[in-house]
Protein backbone atom coordinates (compact mmCIF):
# COMPACT_ATOMS: atom_id res chain seq x y z
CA UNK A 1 7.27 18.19 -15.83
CA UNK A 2 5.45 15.69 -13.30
CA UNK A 3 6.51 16.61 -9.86
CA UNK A 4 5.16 13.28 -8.51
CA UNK A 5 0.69 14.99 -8.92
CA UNK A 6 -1.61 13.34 -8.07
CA UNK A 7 -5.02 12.75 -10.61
CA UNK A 8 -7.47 15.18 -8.17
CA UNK A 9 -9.94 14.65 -10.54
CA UNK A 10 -11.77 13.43 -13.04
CA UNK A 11 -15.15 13.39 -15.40
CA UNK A 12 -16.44 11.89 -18.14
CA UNK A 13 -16.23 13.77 -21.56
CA UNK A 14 -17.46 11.73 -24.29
CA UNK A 15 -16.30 8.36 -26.20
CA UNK A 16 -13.81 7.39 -24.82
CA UNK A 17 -12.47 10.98 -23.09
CA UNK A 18 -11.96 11.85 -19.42
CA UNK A 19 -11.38 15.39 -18.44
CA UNK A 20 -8.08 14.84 -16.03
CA UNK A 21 -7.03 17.31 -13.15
CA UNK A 22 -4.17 17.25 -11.23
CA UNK A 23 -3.71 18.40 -7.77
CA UNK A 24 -1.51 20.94 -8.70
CA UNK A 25 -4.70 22.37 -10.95
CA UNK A 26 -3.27 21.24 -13.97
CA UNK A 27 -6.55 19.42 -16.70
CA UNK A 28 -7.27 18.55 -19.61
CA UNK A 29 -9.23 16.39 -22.14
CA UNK A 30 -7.66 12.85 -22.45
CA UNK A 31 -8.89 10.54 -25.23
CA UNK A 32 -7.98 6.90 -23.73
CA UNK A 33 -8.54 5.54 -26.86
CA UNK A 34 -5.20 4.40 -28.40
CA UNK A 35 -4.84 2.80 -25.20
CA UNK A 36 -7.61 0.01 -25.82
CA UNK A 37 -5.36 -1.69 -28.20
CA UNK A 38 -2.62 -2.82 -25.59
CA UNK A 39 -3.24 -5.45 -24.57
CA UNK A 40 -6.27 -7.55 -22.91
CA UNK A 41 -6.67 -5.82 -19.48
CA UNK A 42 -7.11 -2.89 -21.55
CA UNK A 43 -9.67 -4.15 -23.71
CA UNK A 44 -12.36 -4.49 -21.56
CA UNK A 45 -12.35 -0.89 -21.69
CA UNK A 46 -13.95 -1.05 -25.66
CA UNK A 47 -17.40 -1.66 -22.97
CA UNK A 48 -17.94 2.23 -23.20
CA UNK A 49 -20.29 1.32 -20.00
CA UNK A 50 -17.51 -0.25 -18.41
CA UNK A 51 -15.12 2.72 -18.98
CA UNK A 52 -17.49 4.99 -17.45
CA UNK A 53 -16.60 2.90 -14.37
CA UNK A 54 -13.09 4.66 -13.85
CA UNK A 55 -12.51 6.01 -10.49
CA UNK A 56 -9.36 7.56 -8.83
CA UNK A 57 -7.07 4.98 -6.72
CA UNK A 58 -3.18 5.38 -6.37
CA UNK A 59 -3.29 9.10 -7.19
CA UNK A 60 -4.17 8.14 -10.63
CA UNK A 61 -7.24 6.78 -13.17
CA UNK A 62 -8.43 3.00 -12.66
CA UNK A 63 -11.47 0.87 -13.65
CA UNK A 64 -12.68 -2.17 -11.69
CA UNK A 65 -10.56 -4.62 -13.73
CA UNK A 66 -7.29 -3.31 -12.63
CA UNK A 67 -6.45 -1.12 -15.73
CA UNK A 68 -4.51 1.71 -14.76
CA UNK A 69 -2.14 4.64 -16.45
CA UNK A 70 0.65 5.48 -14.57
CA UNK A 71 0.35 9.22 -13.33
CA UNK A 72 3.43 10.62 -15.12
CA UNK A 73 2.40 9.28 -17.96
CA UNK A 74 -1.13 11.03 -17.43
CA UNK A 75 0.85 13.92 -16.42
CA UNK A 76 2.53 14.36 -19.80
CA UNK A 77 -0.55 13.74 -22.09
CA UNK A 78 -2.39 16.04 -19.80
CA UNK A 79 0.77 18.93 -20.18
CA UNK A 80 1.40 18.11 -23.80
CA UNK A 81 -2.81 18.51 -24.43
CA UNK A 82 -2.36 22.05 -22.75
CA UNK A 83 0.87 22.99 -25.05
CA UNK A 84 -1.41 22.50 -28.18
CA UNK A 85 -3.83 24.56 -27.05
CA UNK A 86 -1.35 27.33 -26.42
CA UNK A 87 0.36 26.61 -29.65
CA UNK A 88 3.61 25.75 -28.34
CA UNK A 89 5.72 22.72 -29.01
CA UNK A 90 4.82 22.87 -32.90
């Protein structure tokens, strides 16, 4: 449950993957890929040179064009990515 985290940190995986920490310690892989589909300001992220731009602002992920995810929303993919690896929620 997000309990209003911050992203602490982050570092580029691969593709279109971030690894995501939280400043309660909380990481994991996040593949930002189904996200480059919705809508224009998040297609300039397809530029895999211009994803590799993101940097943390607002407590969460952003790149230069104003593209952000909304931390709870990192939060969740970030806690539901550490239930699968733990086998739970299956």
């Amino acid at each position: 449950m997000w309990d209003m985290n911050d992203v602490a940190k982050i570092e580029y995986k691969d593709k279109y993957v971030y690894h995501i920490t939280f400043d309660d310690g909380l990481g994991a892989d996040v593949d930002f890929e189904p996200l480059l589909d919705r809508g224009p300001v998040f297609q300039a992220l397809r530029d895999i040179t211009f994803f590799q731009q993101a940097r943390i602002d607002g407590g969460t992920i952003t790149w230069p064009n104003g593209a952000d995810i909304s931390p709870e929303s990192l939060y969740e993919k970030v806690e539901g990515a550490n239930q699968r690896l733990r086998g739970e929620g299956l």
